[in-house]
PDB file of N, CA and C in Angstrom:
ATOM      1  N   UNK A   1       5.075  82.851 -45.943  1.00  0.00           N
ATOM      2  CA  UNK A   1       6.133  83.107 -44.988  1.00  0.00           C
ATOM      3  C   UNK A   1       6.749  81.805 -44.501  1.00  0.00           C
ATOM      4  N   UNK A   2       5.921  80.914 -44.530  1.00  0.00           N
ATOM      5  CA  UNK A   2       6.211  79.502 -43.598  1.00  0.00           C
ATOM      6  C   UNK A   2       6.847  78.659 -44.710  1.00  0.00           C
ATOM      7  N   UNK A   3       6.919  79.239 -45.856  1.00  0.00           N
ATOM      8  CA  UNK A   3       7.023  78.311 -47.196  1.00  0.00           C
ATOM      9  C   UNK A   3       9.241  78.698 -47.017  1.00  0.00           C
ATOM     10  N   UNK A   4       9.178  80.457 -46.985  1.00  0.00           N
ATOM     11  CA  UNK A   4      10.612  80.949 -47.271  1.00  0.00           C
ATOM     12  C   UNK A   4      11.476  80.161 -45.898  1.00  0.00           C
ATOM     13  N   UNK A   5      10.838  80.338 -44.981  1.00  0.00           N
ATOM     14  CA  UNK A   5      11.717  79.820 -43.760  1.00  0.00           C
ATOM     15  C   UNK A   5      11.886  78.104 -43.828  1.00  0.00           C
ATOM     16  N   UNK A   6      11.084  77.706 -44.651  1.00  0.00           N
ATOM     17  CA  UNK A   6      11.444  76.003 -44.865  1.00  0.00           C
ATOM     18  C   UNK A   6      12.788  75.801 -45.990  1.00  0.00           C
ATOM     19  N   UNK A   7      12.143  76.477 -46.892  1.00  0.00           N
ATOM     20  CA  UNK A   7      13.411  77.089 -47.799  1.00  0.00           C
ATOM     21  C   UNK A   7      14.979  77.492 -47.257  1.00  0.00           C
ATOM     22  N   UNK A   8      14.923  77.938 -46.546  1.00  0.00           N
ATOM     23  CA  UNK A   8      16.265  78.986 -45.766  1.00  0.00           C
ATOM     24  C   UNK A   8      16.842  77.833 -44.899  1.00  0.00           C
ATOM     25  N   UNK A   9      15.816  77.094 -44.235  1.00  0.00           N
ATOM     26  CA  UNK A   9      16.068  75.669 -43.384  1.00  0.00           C
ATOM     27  C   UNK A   9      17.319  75.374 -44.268  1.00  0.00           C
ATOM     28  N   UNK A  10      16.424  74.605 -45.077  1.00  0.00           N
ATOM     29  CA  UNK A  10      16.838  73.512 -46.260  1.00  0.00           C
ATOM     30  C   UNK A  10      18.149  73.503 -46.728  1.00  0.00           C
ATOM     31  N   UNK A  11      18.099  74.804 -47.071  1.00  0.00           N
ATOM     32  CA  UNK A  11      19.399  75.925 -47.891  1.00  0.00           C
ATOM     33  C   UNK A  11      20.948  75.739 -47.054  1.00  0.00           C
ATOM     34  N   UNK A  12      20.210  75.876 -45.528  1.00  0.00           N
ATOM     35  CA  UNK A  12      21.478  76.217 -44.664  1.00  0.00           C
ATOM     36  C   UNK A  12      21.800  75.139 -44.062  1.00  0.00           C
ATOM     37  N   UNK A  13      21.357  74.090 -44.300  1.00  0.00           N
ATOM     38  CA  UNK A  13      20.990  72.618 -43.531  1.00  0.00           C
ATOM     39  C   UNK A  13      22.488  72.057 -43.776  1.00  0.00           C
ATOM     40  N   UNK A  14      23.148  71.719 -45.006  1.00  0.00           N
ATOM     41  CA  UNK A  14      24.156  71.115 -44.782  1.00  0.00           C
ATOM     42  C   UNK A  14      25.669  72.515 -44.748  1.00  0.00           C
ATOM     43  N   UNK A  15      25.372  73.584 -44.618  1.00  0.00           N
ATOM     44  CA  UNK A  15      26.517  74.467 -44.223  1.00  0.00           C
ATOM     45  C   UNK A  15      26.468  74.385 -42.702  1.00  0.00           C
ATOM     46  N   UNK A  16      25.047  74.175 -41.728  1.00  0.00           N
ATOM     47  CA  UNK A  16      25.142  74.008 -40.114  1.00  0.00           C
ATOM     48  C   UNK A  16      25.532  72.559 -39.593  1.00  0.00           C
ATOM     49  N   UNK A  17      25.403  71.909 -40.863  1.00  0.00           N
ATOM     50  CA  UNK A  17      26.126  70.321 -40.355  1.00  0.00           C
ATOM     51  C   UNK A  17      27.556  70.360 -40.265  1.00  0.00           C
ATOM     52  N   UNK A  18      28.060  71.370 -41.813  1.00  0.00           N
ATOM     53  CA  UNK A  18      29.337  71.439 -41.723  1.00  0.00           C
ATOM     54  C   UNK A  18      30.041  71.991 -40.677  1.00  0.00           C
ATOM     55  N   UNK A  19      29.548  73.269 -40.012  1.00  0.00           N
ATOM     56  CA  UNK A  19      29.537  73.999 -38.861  1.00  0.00           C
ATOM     57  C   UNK A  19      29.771  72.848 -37.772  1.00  0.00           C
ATOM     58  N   UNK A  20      28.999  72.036 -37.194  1.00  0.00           N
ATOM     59  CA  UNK A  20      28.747  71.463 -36.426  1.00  0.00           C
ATOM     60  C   UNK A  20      29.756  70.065 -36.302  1.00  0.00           C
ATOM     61  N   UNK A  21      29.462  69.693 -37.469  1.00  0.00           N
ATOM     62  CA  UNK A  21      30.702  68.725 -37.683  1.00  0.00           C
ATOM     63  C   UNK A  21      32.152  69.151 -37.265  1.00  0.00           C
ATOM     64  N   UNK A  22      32.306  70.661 -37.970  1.00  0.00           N
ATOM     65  CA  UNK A  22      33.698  71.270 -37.754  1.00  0.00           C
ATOM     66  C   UNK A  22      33.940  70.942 -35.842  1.00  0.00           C
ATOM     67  N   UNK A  23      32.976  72.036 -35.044  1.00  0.00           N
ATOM     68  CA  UNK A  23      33.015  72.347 -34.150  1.00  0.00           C
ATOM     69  C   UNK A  23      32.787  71.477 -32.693  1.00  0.00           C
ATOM     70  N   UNK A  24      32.549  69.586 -33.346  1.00  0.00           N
ATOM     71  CA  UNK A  24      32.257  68.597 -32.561  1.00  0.00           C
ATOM     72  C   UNK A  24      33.364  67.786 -32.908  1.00  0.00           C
ATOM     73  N   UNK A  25      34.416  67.588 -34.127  1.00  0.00           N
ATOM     74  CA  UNK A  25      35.294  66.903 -34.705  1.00  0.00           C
ATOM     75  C   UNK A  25      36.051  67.646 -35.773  1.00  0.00           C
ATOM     76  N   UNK A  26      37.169  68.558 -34.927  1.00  0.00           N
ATOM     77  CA  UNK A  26      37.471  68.965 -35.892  1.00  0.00           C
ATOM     78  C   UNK A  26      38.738  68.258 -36.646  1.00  0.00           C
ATOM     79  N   UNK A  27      39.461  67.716 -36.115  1.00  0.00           N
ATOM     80  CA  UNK A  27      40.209  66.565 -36.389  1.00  0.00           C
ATOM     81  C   UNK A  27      39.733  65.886 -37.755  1.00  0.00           C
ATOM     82  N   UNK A  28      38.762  65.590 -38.323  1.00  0.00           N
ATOM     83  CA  UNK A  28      38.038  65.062 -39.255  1.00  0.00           C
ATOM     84  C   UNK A  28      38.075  65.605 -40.173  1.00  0.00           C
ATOM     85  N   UNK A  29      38.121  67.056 -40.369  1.00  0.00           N
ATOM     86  CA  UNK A  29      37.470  67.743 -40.847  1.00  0.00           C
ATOM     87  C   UNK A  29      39.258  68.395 -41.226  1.00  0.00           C
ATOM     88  N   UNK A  30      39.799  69.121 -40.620  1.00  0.00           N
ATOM     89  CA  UNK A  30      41.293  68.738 -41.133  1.00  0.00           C
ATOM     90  C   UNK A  30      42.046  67.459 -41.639  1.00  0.00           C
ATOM     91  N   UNK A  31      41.456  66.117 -41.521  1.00  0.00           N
ATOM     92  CA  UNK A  31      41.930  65.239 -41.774  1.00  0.00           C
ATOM     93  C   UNK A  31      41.351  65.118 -43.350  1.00  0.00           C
ATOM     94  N   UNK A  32      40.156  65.202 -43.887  1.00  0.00           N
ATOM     95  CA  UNK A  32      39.907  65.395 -44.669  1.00  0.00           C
ATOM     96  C   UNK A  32      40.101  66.065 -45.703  1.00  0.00           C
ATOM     97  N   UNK A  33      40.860  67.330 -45.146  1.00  0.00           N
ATOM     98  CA  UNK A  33      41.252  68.426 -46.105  1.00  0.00           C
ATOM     99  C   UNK A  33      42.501  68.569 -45.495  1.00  0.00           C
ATOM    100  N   UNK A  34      43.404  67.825 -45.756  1.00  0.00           N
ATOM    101  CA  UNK A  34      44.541  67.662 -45.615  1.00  0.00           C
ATOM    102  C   UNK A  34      46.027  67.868 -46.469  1.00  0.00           C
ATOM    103  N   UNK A  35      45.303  68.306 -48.139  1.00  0.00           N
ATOM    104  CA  UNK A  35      46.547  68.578 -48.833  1.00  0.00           C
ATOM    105  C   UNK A  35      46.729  70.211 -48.921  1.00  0.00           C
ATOM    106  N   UNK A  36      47.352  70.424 -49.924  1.00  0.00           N
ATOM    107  CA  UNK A  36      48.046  71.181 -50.357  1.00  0.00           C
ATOM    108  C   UNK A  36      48.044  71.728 -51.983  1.00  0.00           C
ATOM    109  N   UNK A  37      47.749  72.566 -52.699  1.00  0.00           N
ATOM    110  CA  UNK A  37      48.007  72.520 -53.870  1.00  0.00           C
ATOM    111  C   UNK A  37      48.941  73.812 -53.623  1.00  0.00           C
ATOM    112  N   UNK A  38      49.459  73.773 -55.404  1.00  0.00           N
ATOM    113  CA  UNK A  38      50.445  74.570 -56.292  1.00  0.00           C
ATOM    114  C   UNK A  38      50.157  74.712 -57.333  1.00  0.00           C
ATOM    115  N   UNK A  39      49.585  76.064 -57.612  1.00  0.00           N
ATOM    116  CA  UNK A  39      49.195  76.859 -58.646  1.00  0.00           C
ATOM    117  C   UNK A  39      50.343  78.205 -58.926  1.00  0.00           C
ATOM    118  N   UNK A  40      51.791  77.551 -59.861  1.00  0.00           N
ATOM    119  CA  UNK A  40      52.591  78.407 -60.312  1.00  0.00           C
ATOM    120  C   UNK A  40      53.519  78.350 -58.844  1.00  0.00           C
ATOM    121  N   UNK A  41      53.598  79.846 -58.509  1.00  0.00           N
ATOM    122  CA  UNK A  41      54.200  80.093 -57.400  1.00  0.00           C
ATOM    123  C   UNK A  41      53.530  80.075 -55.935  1.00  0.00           C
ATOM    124  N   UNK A  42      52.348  79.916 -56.434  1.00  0.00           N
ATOM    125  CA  UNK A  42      51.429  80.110 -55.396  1.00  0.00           C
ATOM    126  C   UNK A  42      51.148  78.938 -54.610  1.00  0.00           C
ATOM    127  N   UNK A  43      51.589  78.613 -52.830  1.00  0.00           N
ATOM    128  CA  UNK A  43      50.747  77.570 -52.244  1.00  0.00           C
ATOM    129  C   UNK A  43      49.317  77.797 -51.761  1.00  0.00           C
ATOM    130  N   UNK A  44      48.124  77.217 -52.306  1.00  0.00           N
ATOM    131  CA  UNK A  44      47.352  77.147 -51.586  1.00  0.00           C
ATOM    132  C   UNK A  44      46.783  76.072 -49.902  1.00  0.00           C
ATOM    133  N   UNK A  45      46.306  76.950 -49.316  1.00  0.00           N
ATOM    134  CA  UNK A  45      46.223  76.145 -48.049  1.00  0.00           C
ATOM    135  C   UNK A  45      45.022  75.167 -47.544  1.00  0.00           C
ATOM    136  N   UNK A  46      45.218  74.284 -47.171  1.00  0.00           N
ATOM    137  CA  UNK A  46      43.851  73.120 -47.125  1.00  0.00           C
ATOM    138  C   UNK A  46      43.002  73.582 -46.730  1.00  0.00           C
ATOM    139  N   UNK A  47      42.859  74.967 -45.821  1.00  0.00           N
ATOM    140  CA  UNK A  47      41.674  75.452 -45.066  1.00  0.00           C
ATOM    141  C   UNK A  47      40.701  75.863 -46.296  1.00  0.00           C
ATOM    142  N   UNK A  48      41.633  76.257 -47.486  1.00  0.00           N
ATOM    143  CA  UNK A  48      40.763  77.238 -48.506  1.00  0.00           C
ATOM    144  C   UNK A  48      39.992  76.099 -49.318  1.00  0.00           C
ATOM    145  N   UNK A  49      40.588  74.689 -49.249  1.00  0.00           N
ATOM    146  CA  UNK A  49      39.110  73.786 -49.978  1.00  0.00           C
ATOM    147  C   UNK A  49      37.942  73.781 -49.113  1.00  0.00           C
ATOM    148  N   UNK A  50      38.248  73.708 -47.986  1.00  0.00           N
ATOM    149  CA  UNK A  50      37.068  73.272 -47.093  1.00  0.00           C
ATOM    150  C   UNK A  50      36.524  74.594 -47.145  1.00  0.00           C
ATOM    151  N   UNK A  51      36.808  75.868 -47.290  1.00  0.00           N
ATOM    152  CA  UNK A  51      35.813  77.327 -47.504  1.00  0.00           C
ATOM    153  C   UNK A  51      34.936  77.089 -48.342  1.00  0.00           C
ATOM    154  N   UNK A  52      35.934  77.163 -49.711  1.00  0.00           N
ATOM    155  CA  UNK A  52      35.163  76.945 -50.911  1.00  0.00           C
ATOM    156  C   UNK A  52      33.910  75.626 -50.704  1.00  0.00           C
ATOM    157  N   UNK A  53      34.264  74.976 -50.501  1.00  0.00           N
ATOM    158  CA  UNK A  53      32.984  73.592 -50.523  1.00  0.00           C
ATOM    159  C   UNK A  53      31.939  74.100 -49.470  1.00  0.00           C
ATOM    160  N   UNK A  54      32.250  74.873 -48.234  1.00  0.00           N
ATOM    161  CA  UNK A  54      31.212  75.295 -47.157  1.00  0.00           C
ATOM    162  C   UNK A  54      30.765  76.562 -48.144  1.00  0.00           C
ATOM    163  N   UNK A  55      31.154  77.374 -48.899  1.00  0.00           N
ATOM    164  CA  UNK A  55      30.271  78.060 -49.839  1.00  0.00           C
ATOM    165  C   UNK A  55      29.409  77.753 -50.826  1.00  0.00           C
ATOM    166  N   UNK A  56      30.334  76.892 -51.603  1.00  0.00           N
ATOM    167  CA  UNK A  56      29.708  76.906 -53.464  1.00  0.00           C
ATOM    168  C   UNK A  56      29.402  75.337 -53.170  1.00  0.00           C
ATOM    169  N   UNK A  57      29.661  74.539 -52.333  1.00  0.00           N
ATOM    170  CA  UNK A  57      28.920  72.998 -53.118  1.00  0.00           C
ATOM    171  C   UNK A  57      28.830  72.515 -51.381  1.00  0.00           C
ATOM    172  N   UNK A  58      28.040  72.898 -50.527  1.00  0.00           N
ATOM    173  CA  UNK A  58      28.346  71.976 -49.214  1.00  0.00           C
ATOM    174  C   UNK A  58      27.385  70.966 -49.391  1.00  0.00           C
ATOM    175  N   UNK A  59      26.660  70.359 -50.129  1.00  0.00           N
ATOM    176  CA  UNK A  59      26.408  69.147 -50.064  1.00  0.00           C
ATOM    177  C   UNK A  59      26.960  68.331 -50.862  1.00  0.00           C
ATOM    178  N   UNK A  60      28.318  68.252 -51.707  1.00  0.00           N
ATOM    179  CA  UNK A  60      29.286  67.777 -52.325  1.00  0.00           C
ATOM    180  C   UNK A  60      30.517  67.508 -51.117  1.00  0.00           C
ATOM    181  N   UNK A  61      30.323  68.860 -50.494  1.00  0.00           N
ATOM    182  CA  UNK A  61      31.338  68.597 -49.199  1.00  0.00           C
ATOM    183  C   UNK A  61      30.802  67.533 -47.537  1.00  0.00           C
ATOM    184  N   UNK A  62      29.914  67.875 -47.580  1.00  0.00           N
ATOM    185  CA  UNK A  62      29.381  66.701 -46.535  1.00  0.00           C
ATOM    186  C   UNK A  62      29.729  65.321 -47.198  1.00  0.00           C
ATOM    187  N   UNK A  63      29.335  65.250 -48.405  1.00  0.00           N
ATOM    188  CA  UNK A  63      29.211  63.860 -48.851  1.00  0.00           C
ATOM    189  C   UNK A  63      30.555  63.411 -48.727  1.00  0.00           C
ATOM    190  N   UNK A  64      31.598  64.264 -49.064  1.00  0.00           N
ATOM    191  CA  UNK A  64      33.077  63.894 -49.403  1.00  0.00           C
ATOM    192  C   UNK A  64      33.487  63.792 -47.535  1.00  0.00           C
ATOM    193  N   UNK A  65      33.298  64.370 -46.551  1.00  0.00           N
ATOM    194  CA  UNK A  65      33.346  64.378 -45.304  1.00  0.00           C
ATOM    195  C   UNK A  65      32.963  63.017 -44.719  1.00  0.00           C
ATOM    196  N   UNK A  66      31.637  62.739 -45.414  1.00  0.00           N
ATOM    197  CA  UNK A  66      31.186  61.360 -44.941  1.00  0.00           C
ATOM    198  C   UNK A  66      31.618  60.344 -45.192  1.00  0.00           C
ATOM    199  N   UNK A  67      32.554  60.141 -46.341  1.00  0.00           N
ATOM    200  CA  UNK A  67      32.882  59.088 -47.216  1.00  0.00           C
ATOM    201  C   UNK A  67      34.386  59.278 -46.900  1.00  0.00           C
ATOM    202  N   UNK A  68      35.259  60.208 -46.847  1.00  0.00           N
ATOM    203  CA  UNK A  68      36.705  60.216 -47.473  1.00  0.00           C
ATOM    204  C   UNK A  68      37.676  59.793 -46.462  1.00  0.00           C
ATOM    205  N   UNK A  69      37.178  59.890 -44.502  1.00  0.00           N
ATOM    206  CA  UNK A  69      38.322  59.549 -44.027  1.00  0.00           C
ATOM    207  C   UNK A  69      39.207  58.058 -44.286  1.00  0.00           C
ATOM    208  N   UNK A  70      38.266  56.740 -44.642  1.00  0.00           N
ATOM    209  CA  UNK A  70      38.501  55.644 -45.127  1.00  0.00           C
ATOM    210  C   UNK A  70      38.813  55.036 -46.697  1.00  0.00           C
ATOM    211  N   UNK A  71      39.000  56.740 -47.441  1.00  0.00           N
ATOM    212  CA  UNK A  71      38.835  56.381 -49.164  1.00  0.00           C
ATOM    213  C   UNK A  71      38.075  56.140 -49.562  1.00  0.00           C
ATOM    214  N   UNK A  72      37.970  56.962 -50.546  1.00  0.00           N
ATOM    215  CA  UNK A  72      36.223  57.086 -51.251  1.00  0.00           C
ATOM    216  C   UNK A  72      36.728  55.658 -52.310  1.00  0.00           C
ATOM    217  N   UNK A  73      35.716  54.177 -51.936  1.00  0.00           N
ATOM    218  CA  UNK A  73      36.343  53.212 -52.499  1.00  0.00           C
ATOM    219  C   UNK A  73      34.466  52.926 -52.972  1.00  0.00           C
ATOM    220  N   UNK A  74      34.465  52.202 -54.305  1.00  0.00           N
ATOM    221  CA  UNK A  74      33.367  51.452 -54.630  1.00  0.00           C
ATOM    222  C   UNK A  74      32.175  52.398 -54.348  1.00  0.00           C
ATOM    223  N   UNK A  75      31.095  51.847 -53.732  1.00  0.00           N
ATOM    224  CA  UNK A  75      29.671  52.416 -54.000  1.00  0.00           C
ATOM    225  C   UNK A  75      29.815  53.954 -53.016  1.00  0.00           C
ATOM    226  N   UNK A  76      30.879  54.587 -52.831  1.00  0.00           N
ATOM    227  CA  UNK A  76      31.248  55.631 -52.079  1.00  0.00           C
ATOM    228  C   UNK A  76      31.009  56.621 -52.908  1.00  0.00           C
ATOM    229  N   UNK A  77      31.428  56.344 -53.908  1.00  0.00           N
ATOM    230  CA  UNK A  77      31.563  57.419 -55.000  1.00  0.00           C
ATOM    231  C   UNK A  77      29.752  57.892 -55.290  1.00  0.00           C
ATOM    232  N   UNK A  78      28.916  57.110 -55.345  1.00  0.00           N
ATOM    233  CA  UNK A  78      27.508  57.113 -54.883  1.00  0.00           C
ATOM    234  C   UNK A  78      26.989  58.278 -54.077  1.00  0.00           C
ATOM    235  N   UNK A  79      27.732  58.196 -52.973  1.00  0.00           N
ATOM    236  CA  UNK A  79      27.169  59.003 -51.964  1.00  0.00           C
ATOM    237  C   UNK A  79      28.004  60.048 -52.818  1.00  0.00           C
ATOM    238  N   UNK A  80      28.973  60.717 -52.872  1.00  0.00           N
ATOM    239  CA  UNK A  80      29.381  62.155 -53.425  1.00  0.00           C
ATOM    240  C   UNK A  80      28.718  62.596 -54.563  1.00  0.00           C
ATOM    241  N   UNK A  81      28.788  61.004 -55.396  1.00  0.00           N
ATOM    242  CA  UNK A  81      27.598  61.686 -56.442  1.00  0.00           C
ATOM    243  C   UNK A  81      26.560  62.471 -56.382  1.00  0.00           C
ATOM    244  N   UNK A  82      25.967  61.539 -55.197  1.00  0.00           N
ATOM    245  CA  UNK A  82      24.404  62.256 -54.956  1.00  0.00           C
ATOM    246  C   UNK A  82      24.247  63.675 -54.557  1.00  0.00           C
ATOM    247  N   UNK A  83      25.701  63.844 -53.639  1.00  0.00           N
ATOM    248  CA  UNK A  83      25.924  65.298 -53.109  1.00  0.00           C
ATOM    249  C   UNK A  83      26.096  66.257 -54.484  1.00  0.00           C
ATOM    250  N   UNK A  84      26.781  65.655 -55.461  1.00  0.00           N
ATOM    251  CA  UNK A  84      26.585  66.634 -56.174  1.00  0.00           C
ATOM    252  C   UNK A  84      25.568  67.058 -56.859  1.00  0.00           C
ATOM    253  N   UNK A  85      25.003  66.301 -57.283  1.00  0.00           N
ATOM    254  CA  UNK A  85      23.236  66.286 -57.938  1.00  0.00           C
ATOM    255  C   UNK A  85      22.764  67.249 -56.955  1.00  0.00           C
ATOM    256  N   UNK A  86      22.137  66.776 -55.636  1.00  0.00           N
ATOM    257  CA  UNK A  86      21.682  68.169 -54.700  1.00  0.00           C
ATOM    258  C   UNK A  86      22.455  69.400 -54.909  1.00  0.00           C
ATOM    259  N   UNK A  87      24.113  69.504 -55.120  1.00  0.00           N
ATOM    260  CA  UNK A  87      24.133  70.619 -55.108  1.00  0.00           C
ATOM    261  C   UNK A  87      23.739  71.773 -56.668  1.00  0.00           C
ATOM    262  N   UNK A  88      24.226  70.684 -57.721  1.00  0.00           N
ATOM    263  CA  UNK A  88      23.240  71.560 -58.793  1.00  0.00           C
ATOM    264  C   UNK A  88      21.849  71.646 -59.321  1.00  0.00           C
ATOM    265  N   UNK A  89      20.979  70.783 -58.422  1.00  0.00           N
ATOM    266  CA  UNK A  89      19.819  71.089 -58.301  1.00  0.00           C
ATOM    267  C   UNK A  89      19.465  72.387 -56.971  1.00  0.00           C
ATOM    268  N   UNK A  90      20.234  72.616 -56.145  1.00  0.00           N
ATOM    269  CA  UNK A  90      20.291  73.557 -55.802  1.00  0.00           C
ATOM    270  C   UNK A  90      20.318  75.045 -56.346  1.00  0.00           C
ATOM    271  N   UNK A  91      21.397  74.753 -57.085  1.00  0.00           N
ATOM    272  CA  UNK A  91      21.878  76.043 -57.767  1.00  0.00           C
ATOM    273  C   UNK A  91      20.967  76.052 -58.901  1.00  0.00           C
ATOM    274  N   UNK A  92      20.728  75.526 -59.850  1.00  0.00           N
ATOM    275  CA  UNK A  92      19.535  74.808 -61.067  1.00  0.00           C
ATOM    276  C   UNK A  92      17.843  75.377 -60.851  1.00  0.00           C
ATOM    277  N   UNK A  93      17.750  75.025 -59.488  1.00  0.00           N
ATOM    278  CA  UNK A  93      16.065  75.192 -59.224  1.00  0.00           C
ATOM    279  C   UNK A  93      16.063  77.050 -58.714  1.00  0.00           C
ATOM    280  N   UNK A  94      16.804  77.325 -58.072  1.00  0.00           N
ATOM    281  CA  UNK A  94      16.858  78.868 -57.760  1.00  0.00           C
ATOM    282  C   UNK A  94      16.550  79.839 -59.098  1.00  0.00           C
ATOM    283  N   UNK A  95      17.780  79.186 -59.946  1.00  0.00           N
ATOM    284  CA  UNK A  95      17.819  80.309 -61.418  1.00  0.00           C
ATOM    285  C   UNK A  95      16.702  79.801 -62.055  1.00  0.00           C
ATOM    286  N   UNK A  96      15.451  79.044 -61.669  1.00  0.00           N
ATOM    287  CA  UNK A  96      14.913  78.429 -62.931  1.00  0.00           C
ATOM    288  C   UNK A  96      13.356  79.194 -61.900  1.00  0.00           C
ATOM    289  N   UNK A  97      13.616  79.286 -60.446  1.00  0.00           N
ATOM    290  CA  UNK A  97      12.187  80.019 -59.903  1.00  0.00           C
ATOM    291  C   UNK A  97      12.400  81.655 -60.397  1.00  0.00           C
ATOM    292  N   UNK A  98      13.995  82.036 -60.318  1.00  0.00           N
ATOM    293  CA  UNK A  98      13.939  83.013 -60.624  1.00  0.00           C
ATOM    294  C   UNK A  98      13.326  83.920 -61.771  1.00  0.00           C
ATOM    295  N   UNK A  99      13.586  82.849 -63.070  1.00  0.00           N
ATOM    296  CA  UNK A  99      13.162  83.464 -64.254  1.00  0.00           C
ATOM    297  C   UNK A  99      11.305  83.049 -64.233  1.00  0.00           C
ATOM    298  N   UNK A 100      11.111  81.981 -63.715  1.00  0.00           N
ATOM    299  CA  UNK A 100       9.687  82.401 -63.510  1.00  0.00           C
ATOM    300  C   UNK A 100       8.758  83.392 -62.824  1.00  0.00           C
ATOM    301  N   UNK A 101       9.559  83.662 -61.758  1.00  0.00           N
ATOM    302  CA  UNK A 101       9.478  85.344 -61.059  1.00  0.00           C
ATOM    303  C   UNK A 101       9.563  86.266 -62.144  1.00  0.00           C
ATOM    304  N   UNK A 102      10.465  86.259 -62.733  1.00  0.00           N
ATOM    305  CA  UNK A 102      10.534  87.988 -63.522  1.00  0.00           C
ATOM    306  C   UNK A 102       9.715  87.414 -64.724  1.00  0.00           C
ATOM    307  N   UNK A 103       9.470  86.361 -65.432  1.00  0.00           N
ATOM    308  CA  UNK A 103       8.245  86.273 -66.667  1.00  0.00           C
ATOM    309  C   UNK A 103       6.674  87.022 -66.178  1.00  0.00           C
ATOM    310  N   UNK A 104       6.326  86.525 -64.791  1.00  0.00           N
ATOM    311  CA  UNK A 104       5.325  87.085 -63.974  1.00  0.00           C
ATOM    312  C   UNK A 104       4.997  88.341 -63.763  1.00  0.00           C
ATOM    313  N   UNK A 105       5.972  88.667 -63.331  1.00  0.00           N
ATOM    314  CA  UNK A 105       5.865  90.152 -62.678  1.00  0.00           C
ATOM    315  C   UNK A 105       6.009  91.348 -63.957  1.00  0.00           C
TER     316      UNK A 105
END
Protein backbone atom coordinates (compact mmCIF):
# COMPACT_ATOMS: atom_id res chain seq x y z
CA UNK A 1 0.00 0.00 0.00
CA UNK A 2 2.84 2.37 1.11
CA UNK A 3 4.77 1.28 -2.07
CA UNK A 4 1.36 2.62 -4.60
CA UNK A 5 1.02 5.94 -2.68
CA UNK A 6 4.91 6.67 -3.19
CA UNK A 7 4.23 5.83 -6.72
CA UNK A 8 1.07 8.23 -7.17
CA UNK A 9 3.44 10.88 -5.15
CA UNK A 10 6.04 10.59 -7.73
CA UNK A 11 3.60 10.39 -10.73
CA UNK A 12 1.77 13.62 -9.72
CA UNK A 13 4.85 15.44 -8.42
CA UNK A 14 5.68 17.50 -11.41
CA UNK A 15 1.78 18.08 -12.67
CA UNK A 16 1.37 19.77 -8.68
CA UNK A 17 4.52 21.82 -9.38
CA UNK A 18 2.99 22.76 -12.58
CA UNK A 19 -0.26 23.55 -10.66
CA UNK A 20 1.55 25.50 -8.23
CA UNK A 21 3.86 27.23 -10.37
CA UNK A 22 0.70 28.20 -12.51
CA UNK A 23 -1.16 29.43 -9.40
CA UNK A 24 2.00 31.40 -7.58
CA UNK A 25 3.31 32.92 -11.14
CA UNK A 26 1.16 32.86 -13.54
CA UNK A 27 2.71 35.45 -15.65
CA UNK A 28 5.56 32.86 -16.29
CA UNK A 29 3.75 30.42 -17.20
CA UNK A 30 1.84 32.48 -19.99
CA UNK A 31 5.03 33.98 -20.77
CA UNK A 32 6.33 30.80 -21.59
CA UNK A 33 3.62 29.62 -23.66
CA UNK A 34 3.22 32.49 -25.45
CA UNK A 35 2.77 31.59 -29.22
CA UNK A 36 0.43 30.64 -31.45
CA UNK A 37 0.27 27.97 -34.09
CA UNK A 38 -1.58 27.36 -37.59
CA UNK A 39 -2.60 24.16 -38.60
CA UNK A 40 -4.48 24.87 -42.15
CA UNK A 41 -7.35 27.02 -41.11
CA UNK A 42 -7.17 26.29 -37.77
CA UNK A 43 -5.60 28.74 -34.87
CA UNK A 44 -4.44 26.97 -32.11
CA UNK A 45 -4.26 28.71 -28.69
CA UNK A 46 -1.10 28.87 -26.31
CA UNK A 47 -3.21 27.63 -23.41
CA UNK A 48 -3.55 24.22 -25.44
CA UNK A 49 0.51 23.63 -25.32
CA UNK A 50 0.70 24.15 -21.79
CA UNK A 51 -2.51 21.36 -21.40
CA UNK A 52 -0.96 19.04 -23.50
CA UNK A 53 2.61 19.16 -21.64
CA UNK A 54 0.56 19.23 -18.01
CA UNK A 55 -0.89 15.85 -19.49
CA UNK A 56 1.41 13.78 -21.78
CA UNK A 57 5.09 15.05 -20.86
CA UNK A 58 5.02 17.40 -17.53
CA UNK A 59 8.40 16.73 -16.77
CA UNK A 60 9.50 17.93 -20.33
CA UNK A 61 7.23 20.87 -19.39
CA UNK A 62 8.72 21.89 -16.03
CA UNK A 63 12.05 21.56 -17.55
CA UNK A 64 11.07 23.89 -20.53
CA UNK A 65 9.33 26.31 -17.67
CA UNK A 66 12.59 26.28 -15.85
CA UNK A 67 14.85 27.04 -18.60
CA UNK A 68 12.80 29.06 -21.37
CA UNK A 69 11.92 32.50 -19.85
CA UNK A 70 15.75 33.58 -20.65
CA UNK A 71 16.19 31.10 -23.91
CA UNK A 72 16.92 27.77 -23.76
CA UNK A 73 20.78 28.70 -24.64
CA UNK A 74 23.87 26.11 -24.19
CA UNK A 75 23.87 23.54 -21.29
CA UNK A 76 19.92 24.44 -21.02
CA UNK A 77 19.07 22.18 -23.47
CA UNK A 78 20.48 19.58 -20.68
CA UNK A 79 17.98 20.31 -18.34
CA UNK A 80 14.92 19.66 -21.01
CA UNK A 81 16.75 16.83 -22.06
CA UNK A 82 16.71 15.28 -18.85
CA UNK A 83 12.95 16.17 -18.59
CA UNK A 84 12.46 14.25 -21.36
CA UNK A 85 14.27 11.03 -20.44
CA UNK A 86 12.03 11.11 -17.06
CA UNK A 87 9.22 11.55 -19.08
CA UNK A 88 9.72 8.35 -21.27
CA UNK A 89 10.98 6.48 -18.61
CA UNK A 90 7.86 7.27 -17.15
CA UNK A 91 5.72 6.17 -19.75
CA UNK A 92 8.51 3.10 -20.62
CA UNK A 93 8.60 1.65 -16.95
CA UNK A 94 4.59 1.55 -16.51
CA UNK A 95 4.10 -0.56 -19.93
CA UNK A 96 7.09 -2.69 -19.06
CA UNK A 97 5.52 -3.42 -15.05
CA UNK A 98 2.51 -3.88 -16.85
CA UNK A 99 3.41 -6.76 -19.06
CA UNK A 100 5.15 -8.28 -16.16
CA UNK A 101 1.80 -8.18 -14.30
CA UNK A 102 -0.18 -10.00 -16.93
CA UNK A 103 2.98 -12.75 -17.69
CA UNK A 104 2.28 -13.49 -13.77
CA UNK A 105 -1.06 -13.62 -13.27
Amino acid sequence: MGCCLGVTLLAGAPRLALFIWWLFDPARVTGVFNWQTVIGSITVPAWVWMAAGFLFVPWSTVAFMFTAPGGVIGAEWLVIALGVLLDLGTHGGGGRAYSRRRASA
